[in-house]
PDB file of N, CA and C in Angstrom:
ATOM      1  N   UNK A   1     -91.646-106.605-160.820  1.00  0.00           N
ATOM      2  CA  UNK A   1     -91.232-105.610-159.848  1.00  0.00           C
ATOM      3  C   UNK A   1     -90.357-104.576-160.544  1.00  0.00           C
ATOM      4  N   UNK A   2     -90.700-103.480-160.584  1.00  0.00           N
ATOM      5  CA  UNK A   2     -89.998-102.232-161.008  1.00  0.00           C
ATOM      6  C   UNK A   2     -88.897-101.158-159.856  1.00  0.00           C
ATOM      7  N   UNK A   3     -88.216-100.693-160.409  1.00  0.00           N
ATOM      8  CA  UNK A   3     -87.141-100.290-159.074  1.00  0.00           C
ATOM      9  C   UNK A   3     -87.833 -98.260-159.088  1.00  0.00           C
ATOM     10  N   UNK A   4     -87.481 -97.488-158.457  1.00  0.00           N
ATOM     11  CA  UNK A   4     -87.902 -96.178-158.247  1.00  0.00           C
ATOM     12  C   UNK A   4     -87.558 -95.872-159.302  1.00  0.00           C
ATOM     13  N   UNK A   5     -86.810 -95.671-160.199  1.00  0.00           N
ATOM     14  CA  UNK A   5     -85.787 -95.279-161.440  1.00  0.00           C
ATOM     15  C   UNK A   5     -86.674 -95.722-162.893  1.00  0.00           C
ATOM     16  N   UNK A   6     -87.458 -96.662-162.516  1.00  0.00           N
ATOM     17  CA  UNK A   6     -88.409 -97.229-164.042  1.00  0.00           C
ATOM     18  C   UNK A   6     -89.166 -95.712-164.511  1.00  0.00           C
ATOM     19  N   UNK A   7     -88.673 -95.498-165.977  1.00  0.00           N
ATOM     20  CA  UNK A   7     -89.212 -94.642-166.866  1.00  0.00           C
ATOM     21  C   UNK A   7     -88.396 -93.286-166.872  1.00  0.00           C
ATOM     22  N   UNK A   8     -87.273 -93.288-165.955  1.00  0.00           N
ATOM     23  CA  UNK A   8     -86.596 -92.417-166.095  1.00  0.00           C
ATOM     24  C   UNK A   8     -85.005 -92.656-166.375  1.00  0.00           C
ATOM     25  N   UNK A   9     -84.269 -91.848-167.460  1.00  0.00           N
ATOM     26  CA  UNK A   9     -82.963 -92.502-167.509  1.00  0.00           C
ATOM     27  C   UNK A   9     -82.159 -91.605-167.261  1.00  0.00           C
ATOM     28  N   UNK A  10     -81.417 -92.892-165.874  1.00  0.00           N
ATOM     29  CA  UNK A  10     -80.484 -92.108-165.073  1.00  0.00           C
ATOM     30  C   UNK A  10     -79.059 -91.936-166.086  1.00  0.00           C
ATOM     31  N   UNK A  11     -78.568 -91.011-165.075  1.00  0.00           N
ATOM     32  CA  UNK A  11     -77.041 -89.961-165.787  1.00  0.00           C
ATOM     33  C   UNK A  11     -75.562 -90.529-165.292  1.00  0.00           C
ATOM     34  N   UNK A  12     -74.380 -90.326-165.234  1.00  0.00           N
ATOM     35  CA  UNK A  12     -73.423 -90.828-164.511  1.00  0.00           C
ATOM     36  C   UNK A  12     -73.236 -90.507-163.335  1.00  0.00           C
ATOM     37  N   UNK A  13     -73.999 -89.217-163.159  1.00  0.00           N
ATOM     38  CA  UNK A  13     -74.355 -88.819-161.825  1.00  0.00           C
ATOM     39  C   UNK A  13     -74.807 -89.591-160.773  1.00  0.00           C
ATOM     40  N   UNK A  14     -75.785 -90.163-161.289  1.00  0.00           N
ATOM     41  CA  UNK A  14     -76.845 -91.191-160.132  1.00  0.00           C
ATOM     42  C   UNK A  14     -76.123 -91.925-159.486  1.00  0.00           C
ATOM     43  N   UNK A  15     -76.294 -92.246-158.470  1.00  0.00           N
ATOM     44  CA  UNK A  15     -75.840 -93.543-157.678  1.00  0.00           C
ATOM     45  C   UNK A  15     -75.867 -95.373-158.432  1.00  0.00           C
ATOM     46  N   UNK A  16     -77.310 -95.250-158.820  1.00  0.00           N
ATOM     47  CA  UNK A  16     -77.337 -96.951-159.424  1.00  0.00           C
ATOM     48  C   UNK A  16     -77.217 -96.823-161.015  1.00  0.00           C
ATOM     49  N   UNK A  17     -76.271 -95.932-161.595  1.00  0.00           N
ATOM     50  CA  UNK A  17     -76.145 -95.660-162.864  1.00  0.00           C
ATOM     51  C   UNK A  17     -75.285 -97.191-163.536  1.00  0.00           C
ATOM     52  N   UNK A  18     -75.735 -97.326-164.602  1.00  0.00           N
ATOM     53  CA  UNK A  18     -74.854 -98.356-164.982  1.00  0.00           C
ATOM     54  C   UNK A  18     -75.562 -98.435-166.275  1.00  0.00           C
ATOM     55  N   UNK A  19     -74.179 -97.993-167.926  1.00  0.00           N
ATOM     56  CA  UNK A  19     -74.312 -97.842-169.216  1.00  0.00           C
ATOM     57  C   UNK A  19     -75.037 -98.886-169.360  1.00  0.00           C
ATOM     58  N   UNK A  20     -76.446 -98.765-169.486  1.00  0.00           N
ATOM     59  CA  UNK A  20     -77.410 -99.860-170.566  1.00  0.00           C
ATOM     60  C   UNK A  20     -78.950 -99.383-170.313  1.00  0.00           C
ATOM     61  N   UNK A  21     -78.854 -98.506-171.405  1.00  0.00           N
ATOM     62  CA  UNK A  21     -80.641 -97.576-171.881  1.00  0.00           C
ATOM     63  C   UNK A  21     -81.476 -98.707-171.679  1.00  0.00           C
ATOM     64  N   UNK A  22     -81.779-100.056-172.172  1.00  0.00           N
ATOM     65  CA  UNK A  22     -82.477-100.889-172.469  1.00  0.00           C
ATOM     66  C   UNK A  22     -82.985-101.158-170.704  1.00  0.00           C
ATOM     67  N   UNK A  23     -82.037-100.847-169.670  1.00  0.00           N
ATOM     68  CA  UNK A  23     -82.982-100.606-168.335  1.00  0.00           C
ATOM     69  C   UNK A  23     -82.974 -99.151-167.533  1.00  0.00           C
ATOM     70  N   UNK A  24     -83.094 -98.236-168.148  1.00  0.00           N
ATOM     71  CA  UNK A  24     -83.257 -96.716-167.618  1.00  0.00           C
ATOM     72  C   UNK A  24     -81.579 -96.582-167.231  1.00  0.00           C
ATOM     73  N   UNK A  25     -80.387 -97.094-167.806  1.00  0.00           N
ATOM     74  CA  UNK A  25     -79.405 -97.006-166.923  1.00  0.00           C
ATOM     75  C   UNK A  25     -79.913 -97.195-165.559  1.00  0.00           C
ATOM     76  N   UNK A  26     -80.286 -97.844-165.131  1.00  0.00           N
ATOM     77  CA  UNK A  26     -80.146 -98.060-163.720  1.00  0.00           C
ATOM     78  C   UNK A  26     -80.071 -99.781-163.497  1.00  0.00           C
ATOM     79  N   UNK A  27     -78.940 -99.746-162.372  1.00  0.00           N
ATOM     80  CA  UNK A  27     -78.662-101.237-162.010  1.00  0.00           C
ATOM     81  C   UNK A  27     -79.997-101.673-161.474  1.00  0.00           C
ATOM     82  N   UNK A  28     -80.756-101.113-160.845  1.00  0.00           N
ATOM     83  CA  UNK A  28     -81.364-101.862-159.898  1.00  0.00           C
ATOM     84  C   UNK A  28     -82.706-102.441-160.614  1.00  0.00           C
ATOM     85  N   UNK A  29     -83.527-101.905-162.538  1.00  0.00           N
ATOM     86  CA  UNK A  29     -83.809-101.830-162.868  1.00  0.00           C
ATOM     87  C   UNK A  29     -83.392-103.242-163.506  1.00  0.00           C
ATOM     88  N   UNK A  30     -81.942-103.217-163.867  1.00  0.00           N
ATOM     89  CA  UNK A  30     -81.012-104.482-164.726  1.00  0.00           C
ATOM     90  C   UNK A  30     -81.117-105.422-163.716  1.00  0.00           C
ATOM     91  N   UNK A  31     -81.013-105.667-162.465  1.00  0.00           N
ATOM     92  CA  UNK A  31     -81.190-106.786-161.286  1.00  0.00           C
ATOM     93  C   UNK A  31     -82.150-107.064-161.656  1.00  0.00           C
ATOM     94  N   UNK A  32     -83.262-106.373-161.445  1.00  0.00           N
ATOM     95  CA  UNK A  32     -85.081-107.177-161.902  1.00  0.00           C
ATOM     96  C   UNK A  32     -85.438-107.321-162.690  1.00  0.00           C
ATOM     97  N   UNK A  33     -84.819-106.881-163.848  1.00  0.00           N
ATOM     98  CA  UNK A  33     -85.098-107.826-165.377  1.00  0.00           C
ATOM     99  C   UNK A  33     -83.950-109.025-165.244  1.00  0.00           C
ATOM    100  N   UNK A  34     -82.889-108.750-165.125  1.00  0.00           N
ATOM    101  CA  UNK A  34     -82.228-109.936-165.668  1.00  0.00           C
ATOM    102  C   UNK A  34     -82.166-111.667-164.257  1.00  0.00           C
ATOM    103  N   UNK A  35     -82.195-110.674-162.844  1.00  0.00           N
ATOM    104  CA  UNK A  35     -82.211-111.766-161.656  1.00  0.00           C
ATOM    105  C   UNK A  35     -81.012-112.081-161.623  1.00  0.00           C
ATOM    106  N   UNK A  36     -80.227-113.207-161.061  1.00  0.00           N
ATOM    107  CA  UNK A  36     -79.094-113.016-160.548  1.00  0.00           C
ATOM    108  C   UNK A  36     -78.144-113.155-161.548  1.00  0.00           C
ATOM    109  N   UNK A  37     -76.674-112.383-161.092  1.00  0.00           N
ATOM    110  CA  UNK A  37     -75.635-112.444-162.397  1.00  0.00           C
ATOM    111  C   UNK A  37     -74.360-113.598-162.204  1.00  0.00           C
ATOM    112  N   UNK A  38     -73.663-113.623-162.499  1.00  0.00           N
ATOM    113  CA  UNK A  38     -72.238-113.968-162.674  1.00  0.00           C
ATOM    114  C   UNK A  38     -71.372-112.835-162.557  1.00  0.00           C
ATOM    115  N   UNK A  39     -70.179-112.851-161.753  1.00  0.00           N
ATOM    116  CA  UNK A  39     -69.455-112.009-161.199  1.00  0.00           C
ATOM    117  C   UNK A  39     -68.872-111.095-162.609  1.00  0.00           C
ATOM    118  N   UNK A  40     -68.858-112.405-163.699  1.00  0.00           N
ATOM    119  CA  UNK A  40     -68.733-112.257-165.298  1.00  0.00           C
ATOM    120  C   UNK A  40     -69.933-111.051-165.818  1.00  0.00           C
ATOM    121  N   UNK A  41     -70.330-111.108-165.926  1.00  0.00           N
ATOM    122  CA  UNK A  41     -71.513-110.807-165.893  1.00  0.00           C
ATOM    123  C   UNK A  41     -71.493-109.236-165.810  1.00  0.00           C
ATOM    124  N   UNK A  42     -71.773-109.196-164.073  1.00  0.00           N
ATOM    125  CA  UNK A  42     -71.506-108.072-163.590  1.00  0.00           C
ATOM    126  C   UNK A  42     -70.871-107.239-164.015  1.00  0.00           C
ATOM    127  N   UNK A  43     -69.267-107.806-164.216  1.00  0.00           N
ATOM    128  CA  UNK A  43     -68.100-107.351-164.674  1.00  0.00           C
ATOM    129  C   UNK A  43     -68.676-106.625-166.489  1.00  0.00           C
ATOM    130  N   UNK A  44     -68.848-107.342-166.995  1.00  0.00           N
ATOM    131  CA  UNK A  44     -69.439-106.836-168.225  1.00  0.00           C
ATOM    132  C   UNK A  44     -70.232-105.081-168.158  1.00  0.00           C
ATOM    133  N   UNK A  45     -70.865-105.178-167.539  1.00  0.00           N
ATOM    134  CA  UNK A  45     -72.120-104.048-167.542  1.00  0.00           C
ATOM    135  C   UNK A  45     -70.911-102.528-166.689  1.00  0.00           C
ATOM    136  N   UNK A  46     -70.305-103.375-166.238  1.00  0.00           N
ATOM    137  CA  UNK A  46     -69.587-102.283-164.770  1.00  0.00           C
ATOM    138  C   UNK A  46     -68.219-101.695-165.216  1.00  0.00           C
ATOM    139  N   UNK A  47     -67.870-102.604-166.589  1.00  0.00           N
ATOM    140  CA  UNK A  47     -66.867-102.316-167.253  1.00  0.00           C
ATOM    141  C   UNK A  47     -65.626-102.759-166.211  1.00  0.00           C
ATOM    142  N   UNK A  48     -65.569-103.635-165.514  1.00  0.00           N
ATOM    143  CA  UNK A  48     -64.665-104.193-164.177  1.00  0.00           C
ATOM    144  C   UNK A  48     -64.187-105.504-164.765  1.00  0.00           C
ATOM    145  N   UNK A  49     -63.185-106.332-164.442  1.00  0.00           N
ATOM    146  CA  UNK A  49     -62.859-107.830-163.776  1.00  0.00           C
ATOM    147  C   UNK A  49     -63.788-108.546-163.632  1.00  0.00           C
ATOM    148  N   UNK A  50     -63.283-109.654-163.613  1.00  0.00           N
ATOM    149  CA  UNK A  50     -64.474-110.586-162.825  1.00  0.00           C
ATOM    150  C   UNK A  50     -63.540-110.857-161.436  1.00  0.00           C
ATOM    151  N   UNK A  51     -62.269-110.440-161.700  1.00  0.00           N
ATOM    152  CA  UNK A  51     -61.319-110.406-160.340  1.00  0.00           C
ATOM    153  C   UNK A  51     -61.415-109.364-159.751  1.00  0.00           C
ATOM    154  N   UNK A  52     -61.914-108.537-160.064  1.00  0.00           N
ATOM    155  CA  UNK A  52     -62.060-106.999-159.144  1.00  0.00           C
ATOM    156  C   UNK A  52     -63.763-107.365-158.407  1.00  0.00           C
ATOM    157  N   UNK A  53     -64.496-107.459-159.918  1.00  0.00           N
ATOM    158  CA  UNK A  53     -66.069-107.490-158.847  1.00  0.00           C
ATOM    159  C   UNK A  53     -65.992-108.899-157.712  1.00  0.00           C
ATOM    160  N   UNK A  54     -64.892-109.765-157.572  1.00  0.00           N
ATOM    161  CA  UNK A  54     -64.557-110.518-156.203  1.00  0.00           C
ATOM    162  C   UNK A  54     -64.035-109.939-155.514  1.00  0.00           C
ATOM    163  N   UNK A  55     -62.985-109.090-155.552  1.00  0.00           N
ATOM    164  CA  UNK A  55     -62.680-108.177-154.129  1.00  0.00           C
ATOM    165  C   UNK A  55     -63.259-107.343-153.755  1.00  0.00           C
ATOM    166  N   UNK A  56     -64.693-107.006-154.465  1.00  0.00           N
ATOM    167  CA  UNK A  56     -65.367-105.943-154.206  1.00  0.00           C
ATOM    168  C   UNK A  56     -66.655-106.822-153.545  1.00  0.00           C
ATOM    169  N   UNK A  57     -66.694-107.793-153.785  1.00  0.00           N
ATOM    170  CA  UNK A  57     -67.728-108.793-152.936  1.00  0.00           C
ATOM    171  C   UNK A  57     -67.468-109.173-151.427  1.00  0.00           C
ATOM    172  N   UNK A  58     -66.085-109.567-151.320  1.00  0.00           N
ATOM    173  CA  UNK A  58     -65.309-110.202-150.626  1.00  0.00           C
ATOM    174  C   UNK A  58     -65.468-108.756-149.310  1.00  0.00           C
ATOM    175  N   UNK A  59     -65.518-107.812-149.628  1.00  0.00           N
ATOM    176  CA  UNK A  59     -64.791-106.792-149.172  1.00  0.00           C
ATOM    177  C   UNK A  59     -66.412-106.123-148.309  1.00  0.00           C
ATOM    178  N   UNK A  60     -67.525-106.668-149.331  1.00  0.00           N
ATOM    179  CA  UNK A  60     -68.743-106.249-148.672  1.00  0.00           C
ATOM    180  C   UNK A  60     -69.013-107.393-148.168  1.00  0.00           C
ATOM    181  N   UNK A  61     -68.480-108.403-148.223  1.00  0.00           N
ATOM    182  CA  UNK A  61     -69.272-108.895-147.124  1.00  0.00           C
ATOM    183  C   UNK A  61     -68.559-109.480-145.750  1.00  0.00           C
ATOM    184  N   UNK A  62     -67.145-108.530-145.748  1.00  0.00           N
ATOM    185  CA  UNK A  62     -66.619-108.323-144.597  1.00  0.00           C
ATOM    186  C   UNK A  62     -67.285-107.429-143.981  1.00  0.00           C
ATOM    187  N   UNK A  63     -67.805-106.309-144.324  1.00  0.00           N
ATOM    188  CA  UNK A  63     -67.987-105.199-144.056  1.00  0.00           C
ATOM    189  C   UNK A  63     -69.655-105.735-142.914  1.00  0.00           C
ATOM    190  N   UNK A  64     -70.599-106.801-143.857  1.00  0.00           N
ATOM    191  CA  UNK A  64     -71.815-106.811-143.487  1.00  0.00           C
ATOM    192  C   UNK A  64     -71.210-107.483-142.533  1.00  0.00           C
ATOM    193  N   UNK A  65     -70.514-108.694-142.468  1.00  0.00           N
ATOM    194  CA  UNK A  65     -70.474-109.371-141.208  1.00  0.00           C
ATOM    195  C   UNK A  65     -69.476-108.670-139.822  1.00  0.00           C
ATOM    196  N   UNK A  66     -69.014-107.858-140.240  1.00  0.00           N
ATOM    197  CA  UNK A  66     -68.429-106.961-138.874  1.00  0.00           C
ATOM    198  C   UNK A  66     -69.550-105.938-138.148  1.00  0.00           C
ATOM    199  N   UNK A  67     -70.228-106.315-139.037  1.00  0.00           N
ATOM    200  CA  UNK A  67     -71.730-104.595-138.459  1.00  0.00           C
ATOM    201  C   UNK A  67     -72.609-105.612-138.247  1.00  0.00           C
ATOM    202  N   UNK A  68     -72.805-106.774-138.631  1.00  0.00           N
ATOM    203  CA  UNK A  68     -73.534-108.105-137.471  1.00  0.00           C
ATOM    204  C   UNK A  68     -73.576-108.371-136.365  1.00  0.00           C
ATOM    205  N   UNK A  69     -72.253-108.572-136.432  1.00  0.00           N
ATOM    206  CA  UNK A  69     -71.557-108.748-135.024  1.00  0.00           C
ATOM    207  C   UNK A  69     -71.431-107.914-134.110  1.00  0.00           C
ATOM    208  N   UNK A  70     -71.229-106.371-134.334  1.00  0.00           N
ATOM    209  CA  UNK A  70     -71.545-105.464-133.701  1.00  0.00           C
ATOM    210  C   UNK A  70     -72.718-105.313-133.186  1.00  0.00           C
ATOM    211  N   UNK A  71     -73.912-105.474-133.865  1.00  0.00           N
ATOM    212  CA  UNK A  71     -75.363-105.670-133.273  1.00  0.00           C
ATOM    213  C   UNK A  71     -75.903-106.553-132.514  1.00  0.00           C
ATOM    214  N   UNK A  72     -74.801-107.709-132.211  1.00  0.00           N
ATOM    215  CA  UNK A  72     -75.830-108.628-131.460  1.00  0.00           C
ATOM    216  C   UNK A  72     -75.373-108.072-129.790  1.00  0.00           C
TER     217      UNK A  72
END
């Protein structure tokens, strides 16, 4: 599975930009080659924490479960 971004390399501009040519800079490109990460991981590519990409998890998935709940 290829993401919209395959064969083109995105800029810092882009939205799913993230430093690594070897997937078009694009994250969503690096998700479907590599499959799931480690917060470690993540942190690596994003130049972040592995304690920041948790409050940044933590924080979305407050976000999804308040707009759940709103919908039912």
């Amino acid at each position: 599975m290829t993401c919209k971004h395959s064969g083109v390399i995105l800029t810092e501009k882009d939205r799913h930009f993230v430093n690594e040519k070897k997937y078009n800079n694009c994250v969503l490109c690096l998700v479907n080659a590599r499959g799931p990460m480690t917060q470690e991981e993540i942190g690596e590519y994003l130049g972040l924490s592995k304690m920041r990409i948790s409050q940044i998890e933590k924080r979305a998935l407050e976000k999804f479960n308040k707009r759940m709940k709103k919908n039912l």
